[in-house]
N, C-alpha and C. Protein backbone atom coordinates (compact mmCIF):
# COMPACT_ATOMS: atom_id res chain seq x y z
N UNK A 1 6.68 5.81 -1.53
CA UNK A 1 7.68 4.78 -1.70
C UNK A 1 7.08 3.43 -1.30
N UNK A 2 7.36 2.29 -1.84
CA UNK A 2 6.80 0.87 -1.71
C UNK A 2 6.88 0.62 -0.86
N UNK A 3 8.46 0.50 0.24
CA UNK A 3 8.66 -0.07 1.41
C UNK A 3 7.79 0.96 2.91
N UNK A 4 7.59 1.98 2.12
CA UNK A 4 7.11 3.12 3.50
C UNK A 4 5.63 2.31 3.53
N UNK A 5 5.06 2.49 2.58
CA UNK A 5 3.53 1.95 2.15
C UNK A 5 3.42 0.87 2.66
N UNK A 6 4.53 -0.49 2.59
CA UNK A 6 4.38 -1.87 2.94
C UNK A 6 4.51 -1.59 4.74
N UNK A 7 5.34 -0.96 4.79
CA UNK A 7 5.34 -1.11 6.62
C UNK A 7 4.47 -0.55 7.18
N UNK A 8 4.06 0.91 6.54
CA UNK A 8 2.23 1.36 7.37
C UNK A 8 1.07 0.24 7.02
N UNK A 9 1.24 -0.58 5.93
CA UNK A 9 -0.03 -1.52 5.84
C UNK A 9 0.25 -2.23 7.03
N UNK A 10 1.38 -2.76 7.15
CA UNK A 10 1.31 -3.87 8.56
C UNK A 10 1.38 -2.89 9.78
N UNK A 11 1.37 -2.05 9.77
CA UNK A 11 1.22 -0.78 11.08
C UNK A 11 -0.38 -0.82 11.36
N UNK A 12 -0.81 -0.46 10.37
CA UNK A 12 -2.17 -0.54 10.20
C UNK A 12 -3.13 -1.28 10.01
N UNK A 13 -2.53 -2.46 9.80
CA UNK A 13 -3.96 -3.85 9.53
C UNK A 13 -3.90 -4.01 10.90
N UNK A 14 -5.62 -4.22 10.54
CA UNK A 14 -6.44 -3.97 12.23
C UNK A 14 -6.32 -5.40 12.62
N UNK A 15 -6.11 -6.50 12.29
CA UNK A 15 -5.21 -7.84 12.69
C UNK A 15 -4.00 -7.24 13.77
N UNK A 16 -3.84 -8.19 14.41
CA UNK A 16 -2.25 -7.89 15.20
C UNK A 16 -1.60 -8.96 14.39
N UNK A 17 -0.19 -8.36 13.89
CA UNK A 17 0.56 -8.60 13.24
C UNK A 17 2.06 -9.61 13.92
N UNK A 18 2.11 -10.65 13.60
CA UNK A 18 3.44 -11.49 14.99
C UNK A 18 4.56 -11.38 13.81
N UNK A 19 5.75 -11.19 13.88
CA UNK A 19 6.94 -11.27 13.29
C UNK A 19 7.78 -12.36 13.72
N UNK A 20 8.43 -13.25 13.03
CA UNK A 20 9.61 -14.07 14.23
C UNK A 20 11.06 -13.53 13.32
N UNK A 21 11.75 -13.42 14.08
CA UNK A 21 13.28 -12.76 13.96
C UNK A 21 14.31 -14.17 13.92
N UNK A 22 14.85 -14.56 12.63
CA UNK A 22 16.10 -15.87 12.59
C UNK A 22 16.52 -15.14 11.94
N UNK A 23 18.18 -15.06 12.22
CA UNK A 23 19.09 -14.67 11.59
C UNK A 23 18.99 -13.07 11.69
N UNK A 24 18.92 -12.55 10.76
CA UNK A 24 19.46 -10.90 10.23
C UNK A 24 18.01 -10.70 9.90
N UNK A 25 17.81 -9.44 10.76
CA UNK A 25 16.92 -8.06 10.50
C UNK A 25 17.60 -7.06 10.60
N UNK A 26 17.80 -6.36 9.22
CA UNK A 26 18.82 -5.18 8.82
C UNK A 26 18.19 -4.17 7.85
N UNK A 27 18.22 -3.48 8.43
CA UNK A 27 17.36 -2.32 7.20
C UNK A 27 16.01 -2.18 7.12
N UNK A 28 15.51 -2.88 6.33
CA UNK A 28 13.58 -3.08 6.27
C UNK A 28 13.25 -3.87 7.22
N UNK A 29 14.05 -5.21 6.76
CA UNK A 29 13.58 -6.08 8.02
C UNK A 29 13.82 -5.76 9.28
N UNK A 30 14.16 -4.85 10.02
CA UNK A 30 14.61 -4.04 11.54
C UNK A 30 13.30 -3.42 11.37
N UNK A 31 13.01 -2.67 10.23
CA UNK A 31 11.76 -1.66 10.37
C UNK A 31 10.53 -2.47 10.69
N UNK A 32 10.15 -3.51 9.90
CA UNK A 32 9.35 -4.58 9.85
C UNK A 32 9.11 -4.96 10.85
N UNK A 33 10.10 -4.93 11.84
CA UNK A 33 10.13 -5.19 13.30
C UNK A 33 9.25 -4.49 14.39
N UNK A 34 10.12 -3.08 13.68
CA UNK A 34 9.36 -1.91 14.38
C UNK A 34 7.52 -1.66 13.79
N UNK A 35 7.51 -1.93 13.37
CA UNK A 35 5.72 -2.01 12.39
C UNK A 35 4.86 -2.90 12.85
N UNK A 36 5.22 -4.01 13.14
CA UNK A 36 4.62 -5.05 13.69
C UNK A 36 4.05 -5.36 14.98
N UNK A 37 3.07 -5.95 15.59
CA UNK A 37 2.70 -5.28 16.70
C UNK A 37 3.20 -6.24 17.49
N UNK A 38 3.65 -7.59 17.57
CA UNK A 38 4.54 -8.64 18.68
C UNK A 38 5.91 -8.82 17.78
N UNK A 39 6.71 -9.21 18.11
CA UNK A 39 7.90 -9.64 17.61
C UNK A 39 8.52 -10.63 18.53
N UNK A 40 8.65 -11.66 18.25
CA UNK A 40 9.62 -12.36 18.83
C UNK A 40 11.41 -12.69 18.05
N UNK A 41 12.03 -13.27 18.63
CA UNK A 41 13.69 -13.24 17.54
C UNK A 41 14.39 -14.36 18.29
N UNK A 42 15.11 -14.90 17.87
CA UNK A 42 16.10 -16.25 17.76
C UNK A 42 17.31 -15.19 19.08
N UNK A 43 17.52 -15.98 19.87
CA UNK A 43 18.69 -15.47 20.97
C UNK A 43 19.87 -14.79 19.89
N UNK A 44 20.42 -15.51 18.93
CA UNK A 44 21.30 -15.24 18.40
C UNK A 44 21.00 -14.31 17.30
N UNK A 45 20.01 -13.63 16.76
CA UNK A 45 19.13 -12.96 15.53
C UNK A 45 20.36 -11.46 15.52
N UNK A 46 20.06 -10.90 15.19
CA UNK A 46 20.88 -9.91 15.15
C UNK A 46 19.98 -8.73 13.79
N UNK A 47 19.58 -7.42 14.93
CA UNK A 47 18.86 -6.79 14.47
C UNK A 47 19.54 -5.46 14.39
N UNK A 48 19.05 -4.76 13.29
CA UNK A 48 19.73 -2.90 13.11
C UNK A 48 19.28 -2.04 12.04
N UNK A 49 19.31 -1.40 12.07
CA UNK A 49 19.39 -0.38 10.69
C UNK A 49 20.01 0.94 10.44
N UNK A 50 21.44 0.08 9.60
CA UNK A 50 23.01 0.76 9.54
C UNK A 50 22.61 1.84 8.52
N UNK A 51 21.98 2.53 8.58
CA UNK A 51 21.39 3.96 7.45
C UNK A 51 22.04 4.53 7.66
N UNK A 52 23.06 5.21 8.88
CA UNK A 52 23.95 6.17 8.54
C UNK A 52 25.20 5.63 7.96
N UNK A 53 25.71 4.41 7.77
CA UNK A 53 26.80 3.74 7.23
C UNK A 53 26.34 3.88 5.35
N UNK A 54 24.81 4.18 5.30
CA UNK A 54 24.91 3.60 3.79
C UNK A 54 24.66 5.34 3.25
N UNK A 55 24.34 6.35 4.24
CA UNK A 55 24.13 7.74 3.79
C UNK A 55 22.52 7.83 3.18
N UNK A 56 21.47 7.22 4.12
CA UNK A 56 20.33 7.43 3.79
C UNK A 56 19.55 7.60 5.56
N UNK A 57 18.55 8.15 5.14
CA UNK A 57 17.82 8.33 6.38
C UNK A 57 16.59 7.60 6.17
N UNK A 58 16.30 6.88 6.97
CA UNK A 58 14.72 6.30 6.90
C UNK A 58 13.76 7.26 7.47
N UNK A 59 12.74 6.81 6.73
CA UNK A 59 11.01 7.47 7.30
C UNK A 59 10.82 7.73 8.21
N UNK A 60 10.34 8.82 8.60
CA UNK A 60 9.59 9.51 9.58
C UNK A 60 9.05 8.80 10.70
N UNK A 61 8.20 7.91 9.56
CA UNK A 61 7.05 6.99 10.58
C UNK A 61 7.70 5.71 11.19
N UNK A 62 9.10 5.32 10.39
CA UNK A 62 9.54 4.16 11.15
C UNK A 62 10.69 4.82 11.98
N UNK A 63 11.17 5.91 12.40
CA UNK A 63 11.74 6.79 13.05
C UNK A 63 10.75 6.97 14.34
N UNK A 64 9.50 7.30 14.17
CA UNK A 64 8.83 7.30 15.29
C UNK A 64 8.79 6.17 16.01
N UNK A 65 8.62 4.93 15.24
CA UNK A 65 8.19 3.75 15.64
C UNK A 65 9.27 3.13 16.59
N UNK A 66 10.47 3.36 15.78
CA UNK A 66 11.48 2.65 16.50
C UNK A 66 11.74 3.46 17.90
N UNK A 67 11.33 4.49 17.93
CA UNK A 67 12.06 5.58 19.02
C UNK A 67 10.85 5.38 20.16
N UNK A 68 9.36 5.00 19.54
CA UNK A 68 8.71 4.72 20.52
C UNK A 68 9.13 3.22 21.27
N UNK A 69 9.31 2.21 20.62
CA UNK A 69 9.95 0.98 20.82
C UNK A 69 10.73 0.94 21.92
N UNK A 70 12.18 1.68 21.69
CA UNK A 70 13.57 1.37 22.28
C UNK A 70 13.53 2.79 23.03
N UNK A 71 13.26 3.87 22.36
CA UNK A 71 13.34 4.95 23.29
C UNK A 71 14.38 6.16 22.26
N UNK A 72 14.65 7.06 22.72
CA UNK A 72 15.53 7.91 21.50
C UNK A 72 17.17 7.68 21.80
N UNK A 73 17.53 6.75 22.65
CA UNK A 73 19.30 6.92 23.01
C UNK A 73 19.16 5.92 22.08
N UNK A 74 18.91 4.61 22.35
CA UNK A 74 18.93 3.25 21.65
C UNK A 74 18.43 3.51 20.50
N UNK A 75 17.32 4.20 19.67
CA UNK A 75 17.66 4.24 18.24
C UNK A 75 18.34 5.12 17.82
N UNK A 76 19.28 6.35 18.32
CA UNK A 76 20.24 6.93 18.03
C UNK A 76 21.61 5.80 17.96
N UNK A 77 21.74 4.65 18.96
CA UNK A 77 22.74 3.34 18.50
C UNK A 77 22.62 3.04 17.82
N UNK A 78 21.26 2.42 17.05
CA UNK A 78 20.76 1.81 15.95
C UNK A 78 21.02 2.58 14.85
N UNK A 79 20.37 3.37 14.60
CA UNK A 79 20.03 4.53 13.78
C UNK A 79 21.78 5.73 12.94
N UNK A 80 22.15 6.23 14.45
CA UNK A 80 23.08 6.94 14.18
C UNK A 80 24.48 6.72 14.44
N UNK A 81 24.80 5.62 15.19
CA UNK A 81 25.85 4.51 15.16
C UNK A 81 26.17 3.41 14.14
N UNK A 82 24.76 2.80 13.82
CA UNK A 82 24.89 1.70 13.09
C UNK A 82 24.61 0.27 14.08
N UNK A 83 24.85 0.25 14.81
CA UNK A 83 24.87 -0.68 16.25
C UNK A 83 24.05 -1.54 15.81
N UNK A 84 24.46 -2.47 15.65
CA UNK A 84 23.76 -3.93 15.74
C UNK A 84 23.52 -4.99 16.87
N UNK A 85 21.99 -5.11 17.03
CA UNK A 85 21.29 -5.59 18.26
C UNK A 85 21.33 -7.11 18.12
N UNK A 86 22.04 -7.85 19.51
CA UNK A 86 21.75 -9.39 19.36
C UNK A 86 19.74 -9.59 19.68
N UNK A 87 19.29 -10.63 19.38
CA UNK A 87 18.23 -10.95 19.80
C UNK A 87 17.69 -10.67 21.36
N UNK A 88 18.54 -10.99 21.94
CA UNK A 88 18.45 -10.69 23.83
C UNK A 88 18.55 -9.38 23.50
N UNK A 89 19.62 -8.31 23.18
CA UNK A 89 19.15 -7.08 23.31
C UNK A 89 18.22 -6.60 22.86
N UNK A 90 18.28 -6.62 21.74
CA UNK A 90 16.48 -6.58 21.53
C UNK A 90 15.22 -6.85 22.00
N UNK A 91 15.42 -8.01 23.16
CA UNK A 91 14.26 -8.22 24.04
C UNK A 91 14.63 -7.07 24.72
N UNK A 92 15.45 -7.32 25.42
CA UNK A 92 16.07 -6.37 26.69
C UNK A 92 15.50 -4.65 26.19
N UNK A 93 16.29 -4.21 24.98
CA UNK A 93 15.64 -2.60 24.82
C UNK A 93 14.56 -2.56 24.51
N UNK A 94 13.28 -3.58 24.14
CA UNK A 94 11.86 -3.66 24.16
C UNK A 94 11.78 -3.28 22.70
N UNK A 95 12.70 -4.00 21.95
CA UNK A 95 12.43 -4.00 20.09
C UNK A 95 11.53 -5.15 20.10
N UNK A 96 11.84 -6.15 20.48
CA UNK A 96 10.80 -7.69 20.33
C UNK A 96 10.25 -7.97 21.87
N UNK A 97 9.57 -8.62 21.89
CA UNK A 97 8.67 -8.79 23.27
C UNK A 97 10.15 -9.64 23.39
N UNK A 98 10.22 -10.95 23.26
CA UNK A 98 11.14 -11.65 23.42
C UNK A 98 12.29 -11.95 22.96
N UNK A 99 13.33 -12.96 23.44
CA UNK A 99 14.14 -13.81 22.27
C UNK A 99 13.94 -14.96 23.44
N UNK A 100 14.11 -16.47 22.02
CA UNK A 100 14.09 -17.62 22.87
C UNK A 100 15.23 -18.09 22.15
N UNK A 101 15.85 -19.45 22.32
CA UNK A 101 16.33 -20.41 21.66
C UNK A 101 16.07 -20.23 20.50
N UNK A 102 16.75 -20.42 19.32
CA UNK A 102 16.46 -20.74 18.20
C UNK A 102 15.35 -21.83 17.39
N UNK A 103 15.48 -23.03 18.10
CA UNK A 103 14.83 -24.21 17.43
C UNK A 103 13.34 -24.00 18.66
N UNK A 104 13.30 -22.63 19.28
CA UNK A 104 12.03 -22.59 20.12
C UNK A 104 11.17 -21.55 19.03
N UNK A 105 11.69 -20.89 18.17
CA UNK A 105 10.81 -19.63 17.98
C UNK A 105 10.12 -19.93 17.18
N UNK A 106 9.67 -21.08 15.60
CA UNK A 106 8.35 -20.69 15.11
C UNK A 106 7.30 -21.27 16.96
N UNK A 107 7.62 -22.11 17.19
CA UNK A 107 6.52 -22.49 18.18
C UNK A 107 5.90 -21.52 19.09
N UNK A 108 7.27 -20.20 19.56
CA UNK A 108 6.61 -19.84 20.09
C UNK A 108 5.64 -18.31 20.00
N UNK A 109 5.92 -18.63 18.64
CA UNK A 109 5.21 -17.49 17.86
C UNK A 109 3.77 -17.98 17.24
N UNK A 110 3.98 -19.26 17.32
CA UNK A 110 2.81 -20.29 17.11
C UNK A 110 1.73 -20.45 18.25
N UNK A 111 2.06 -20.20 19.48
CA UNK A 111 1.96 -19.79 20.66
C UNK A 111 1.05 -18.73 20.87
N UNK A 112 1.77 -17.50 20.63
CA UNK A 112 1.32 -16.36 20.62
C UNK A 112 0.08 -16.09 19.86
N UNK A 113 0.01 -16.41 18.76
CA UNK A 113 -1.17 -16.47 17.76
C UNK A 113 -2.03 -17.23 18.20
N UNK A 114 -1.57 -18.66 19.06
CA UNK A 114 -3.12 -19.23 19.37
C UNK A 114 -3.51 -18.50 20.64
N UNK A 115 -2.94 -17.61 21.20
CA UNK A 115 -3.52 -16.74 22.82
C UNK A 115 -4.12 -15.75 21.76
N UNK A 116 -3.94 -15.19 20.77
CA UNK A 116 -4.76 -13.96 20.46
C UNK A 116 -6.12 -14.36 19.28
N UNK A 117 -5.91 -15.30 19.13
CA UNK A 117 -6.76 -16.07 18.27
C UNK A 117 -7.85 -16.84 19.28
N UNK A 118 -7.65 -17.15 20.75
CA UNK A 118 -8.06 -17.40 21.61
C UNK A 118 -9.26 -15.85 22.03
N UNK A 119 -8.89 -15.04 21.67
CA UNK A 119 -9.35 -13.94 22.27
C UNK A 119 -10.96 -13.60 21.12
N UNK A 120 -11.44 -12.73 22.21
CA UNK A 120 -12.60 -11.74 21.08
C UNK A 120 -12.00 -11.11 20.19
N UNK A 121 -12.48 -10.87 19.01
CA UNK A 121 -11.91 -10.54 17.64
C UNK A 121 -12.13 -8.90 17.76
N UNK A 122 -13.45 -8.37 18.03
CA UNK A 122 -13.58 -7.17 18.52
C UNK A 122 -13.03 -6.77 19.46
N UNK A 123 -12.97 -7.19 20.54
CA UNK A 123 -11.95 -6.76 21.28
C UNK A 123 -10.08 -6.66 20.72
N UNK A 124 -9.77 -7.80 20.16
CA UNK A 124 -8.30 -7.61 19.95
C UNK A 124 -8.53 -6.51 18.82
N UNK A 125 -9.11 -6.28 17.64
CA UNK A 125 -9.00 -5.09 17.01
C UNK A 125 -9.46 -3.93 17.57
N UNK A 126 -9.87 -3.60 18.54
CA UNK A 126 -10.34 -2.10 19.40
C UNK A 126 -8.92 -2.12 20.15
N UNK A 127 -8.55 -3.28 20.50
CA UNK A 127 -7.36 -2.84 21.86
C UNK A 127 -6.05 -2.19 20.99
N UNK A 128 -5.49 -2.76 19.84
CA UNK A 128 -5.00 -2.76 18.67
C UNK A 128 -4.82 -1.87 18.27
N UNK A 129 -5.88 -0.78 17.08
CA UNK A 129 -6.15 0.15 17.30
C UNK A 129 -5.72 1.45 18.26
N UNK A 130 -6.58 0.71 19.40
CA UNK A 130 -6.62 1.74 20.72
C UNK A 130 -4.78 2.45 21.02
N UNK A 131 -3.93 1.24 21.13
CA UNK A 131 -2.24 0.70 21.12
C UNK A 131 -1.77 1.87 20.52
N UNK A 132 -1.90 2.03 18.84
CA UNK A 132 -1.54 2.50 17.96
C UNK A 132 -1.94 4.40 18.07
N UNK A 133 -3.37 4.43 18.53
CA UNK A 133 -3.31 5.72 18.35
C UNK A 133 -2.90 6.01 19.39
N UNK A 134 -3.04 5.55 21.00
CA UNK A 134 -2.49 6.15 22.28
C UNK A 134 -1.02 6.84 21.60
N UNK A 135 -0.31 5.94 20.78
CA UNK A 135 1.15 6.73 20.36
C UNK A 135 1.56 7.42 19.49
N UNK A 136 0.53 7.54 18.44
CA UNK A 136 0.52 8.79 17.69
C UNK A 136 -0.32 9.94 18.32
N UNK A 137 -0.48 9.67 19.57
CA UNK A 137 -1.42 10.96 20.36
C UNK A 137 -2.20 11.45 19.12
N UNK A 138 -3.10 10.72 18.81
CA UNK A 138 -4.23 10.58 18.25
C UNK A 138 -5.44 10.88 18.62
N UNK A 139 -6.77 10.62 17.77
CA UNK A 139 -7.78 11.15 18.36
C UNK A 139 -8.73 10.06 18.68
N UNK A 140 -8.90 9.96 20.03
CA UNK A 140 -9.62 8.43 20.55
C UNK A 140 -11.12 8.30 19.98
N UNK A 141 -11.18 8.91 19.05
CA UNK A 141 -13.23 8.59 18.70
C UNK A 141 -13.32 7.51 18.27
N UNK A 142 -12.33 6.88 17.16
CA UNK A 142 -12.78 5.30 16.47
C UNK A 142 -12.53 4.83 17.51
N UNK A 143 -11.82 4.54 18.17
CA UNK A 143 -11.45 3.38 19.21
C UNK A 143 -12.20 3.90 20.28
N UNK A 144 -13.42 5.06 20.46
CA UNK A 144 -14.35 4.64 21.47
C UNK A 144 -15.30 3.80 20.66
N UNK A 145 -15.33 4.26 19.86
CA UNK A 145 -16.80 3.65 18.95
C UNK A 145 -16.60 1.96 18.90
N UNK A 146 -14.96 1.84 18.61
CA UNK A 146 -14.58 0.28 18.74
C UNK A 146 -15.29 -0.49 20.16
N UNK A 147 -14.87 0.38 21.03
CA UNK A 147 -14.71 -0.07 22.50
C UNK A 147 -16.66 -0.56 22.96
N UNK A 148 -17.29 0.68 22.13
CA UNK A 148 -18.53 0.56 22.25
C UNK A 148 -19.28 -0.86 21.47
N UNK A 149 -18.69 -0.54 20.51
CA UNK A 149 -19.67 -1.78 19.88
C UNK A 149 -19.14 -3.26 20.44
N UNK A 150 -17.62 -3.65 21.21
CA UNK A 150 -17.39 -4.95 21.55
C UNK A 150 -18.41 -4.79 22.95
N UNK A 151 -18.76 -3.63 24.39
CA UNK A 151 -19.86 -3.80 24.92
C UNK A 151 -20.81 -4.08 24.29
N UNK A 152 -21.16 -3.89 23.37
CA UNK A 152 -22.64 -4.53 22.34
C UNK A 152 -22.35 -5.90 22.40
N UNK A 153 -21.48 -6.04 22.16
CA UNK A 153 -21.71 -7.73 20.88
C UNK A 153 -21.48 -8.82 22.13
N UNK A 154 -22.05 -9.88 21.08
CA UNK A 154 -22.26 -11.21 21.40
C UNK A 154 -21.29 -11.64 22.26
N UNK A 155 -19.91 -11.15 21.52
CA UNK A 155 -18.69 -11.92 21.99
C UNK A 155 -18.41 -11.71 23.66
N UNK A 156 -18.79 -10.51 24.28
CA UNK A 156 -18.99 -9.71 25.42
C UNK A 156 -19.92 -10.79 26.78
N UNK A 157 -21.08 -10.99 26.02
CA UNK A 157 -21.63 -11.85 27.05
C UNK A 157 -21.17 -13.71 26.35
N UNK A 158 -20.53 -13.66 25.28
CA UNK A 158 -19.90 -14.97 25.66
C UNK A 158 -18.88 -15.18 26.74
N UNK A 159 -17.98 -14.26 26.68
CA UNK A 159 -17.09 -14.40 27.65
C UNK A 159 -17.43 -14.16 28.89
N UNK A 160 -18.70 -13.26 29.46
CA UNK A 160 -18.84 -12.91 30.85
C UNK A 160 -19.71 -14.57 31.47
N UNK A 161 -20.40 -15.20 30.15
CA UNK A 161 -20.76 -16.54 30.68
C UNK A 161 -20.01 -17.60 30.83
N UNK A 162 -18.67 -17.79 29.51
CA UNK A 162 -17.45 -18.82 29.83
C UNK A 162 -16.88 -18.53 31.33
N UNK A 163 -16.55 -17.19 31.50
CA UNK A 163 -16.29 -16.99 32.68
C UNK A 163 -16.89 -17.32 34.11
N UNK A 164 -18.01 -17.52 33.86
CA UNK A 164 -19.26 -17.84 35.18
C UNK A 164 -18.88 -18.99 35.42
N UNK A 165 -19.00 -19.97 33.86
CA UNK A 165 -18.97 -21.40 33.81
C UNK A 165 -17.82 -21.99 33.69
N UNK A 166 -16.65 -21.26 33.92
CA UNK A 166 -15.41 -21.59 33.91
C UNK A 166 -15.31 -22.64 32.52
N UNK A 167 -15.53 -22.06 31.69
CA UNK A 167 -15.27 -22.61 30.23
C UNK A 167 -14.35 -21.68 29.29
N UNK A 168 -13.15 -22.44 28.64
CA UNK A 168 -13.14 -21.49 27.21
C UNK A 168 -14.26 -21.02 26.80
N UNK A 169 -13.97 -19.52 26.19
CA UNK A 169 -15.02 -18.66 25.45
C UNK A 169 -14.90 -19.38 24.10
N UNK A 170 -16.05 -19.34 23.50
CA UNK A 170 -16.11 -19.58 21.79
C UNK A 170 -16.87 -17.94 21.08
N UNK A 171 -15.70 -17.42 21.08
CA UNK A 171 -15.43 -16.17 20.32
C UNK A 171 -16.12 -16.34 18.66
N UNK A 172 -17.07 -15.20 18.02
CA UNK A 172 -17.77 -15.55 16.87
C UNK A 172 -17.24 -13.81 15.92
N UNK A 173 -17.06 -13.31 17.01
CA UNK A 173 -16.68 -11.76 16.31
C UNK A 173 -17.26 -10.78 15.97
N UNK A 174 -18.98 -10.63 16.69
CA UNK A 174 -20.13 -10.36 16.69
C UNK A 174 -20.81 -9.80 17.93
């Protein structure tokens, strides 16, 4: 199915993925939520996915996702209630890292991207990775091999020297 396919690509691009939440995430866009690896949402956003109101069940994999997220009571609200989440609850049950103000959230999703964009590139895709399979109790070999080659690279003793010299690192991804 298109939408299962579209939410494992953003599950799976070895990028970390930021979402911002205005207005209504309902259905895909709730899942989208759950797929994504930061989320932030507008105080007032209002998030759910009313599938038992419409007589469909969603995917497996965004069933896992959400249940790893919020936990299995809270996506049984979501899920088997229908229950629709304000933005704060959604921080609060750990669907979005945050909610801010409204007229705060592209910034501070703008924010977020320059701290991980700030970072080693090998490193944020090994840790990433690493995230993802810890919760599909997965099998840790790529993400040692990840872990191994950011000890290799360049980016490794850039940062252990920014650090000496109390400088921003200039991260190359190498």
């Amino acid at each position: 199915e298109p939408l299962e396919e579209a939410l494992t690509a953003v599950a799976d691009h070895p990028l970390p993925v930021i979402v911002a939440v205005h207005g209504a995430a309902l259905g895909a866009g709730c899942q989208l939520v759950a797929a994504a690896d930061l989320a932030v949402a507008a105080a007032d956003a209002r998030l759910g996915i009313p599938s038992g109101r419409l007589g469909i069940v969603i995917g497996f994999a965004n069933i896992e996702r959400l249940v790893g997220l919020v936990g299995p009571r809270r996506a049984a609200e979501l899920l088997v209630a229908g229950r629709t989440a304000s933005g704060e609850e959604a921080a609060a049950w750990g669907l979005v890292n945050e909610a801010v103000p409204p007229d705060r959230l592209n910034g501070r999703v703008l924010e977020l991207a320059a701290e991980i964009a700030a970072s080693a590139p090998l490193s944020v895709r090994g840790s990433k990775r690493g995230i993802r399979v810890a919760l599909a109790d997965g099998h840790p070999g790529d993400v040692e091999m990840m872990a191994a080659a950011a000890f290799a690279s360049d980016d490794l003793k850039e940062g252990i020297r920014a650090f000496r010299e109390r400088r921003s690192p200039h991260f190359r991804g190498t």
